[in-house]
C-alpha atoms as a PDB file:
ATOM      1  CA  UNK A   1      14.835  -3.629 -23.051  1.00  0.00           C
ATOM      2  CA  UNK A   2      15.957  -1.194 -20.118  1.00  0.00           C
ATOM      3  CA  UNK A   3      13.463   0.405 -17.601  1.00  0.00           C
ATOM      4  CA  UNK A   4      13.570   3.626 -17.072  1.00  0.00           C
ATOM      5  CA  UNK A   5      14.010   5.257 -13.446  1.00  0.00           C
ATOM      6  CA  UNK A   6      10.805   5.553 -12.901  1.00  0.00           C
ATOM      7  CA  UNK A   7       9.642   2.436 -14.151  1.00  0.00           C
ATOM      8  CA  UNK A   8      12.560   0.586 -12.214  1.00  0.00           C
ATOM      9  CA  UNK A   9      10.842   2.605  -8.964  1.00  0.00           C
ATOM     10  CA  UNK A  10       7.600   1.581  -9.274  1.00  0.00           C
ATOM     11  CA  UNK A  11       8.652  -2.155 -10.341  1.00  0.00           C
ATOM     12  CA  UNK A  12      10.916  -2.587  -7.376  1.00  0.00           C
ATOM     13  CA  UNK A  13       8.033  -1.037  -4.991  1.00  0.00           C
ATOM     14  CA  UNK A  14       5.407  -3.711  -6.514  1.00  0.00           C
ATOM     15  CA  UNK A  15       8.058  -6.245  -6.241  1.00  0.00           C
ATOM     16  CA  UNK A  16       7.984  -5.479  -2.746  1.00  0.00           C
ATOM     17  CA  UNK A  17       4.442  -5.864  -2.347  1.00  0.00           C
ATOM     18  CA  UNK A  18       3.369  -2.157  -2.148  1.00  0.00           C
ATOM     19  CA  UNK A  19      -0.039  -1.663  -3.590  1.00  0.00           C
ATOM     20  CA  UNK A  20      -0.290   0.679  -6.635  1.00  0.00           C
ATOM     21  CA  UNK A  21      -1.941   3.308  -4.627  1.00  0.00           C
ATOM     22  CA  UNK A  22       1.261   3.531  -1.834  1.00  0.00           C
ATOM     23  CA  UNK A  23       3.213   3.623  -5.041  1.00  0.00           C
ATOM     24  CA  UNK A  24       1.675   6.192  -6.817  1.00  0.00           C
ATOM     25  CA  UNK A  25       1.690   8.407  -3.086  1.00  0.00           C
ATOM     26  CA  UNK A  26       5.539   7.611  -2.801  1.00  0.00           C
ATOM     27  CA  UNK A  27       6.334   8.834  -6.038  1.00  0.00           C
ATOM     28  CA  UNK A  28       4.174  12.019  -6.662  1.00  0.00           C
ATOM     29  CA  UNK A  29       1.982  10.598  -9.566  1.00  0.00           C
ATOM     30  CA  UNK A  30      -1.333   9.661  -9.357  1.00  0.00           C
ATOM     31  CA  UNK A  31      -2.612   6.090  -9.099  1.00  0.00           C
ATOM     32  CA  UNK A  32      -3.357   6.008 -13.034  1.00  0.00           C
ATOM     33  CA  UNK A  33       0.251   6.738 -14.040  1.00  0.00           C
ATOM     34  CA  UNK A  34       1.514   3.659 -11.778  1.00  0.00           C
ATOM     35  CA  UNK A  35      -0.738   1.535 -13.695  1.00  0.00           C
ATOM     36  CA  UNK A  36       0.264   2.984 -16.749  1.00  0.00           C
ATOM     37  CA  UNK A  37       3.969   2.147 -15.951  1.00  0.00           C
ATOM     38  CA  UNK A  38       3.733  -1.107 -14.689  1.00  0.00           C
ATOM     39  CA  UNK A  39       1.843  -1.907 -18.443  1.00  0.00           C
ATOM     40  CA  UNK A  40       5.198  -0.860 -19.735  1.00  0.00           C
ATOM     41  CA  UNK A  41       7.369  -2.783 -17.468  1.00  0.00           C
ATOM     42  CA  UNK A  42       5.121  -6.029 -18.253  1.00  0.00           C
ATOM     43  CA  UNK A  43       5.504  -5.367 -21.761  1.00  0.00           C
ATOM     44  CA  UNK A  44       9.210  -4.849 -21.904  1.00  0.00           C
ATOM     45  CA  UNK A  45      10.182  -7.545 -19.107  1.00  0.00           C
ATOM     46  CA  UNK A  46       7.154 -10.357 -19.851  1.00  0.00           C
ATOM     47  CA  UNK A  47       7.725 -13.577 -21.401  1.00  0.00           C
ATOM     48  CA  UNK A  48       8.983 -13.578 -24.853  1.00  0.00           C
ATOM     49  CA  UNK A  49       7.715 -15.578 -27.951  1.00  0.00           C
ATOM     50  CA  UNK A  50       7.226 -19.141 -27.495  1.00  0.00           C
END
């Protein structure tokens, strides 16, 4: 599945260790919207069957 820019944002932010709320400031969206993204990223890059 392919991230979209936002999503590839925020995951290469968390990757670097930034806390959700330094995220969410960085990007103009709010703290719930970061959390909401980084659902989708799990979902789309976690672990597959098995």
């Amino acid at each position: 599945m392919v991230l979209t820019e936002l999503e590839l944002r925020v995951a290469e932010l968390a990757a670097a260790g930034t806390p959700a709320p330094a995220i969410a400031e960085a990007l103009g969206v709010s703290a719930n919207a970061v959390a909401v993204h980084l659902t989708a990223i799990y979902r789309k890059l976690g672990p597959g069957p098995g």
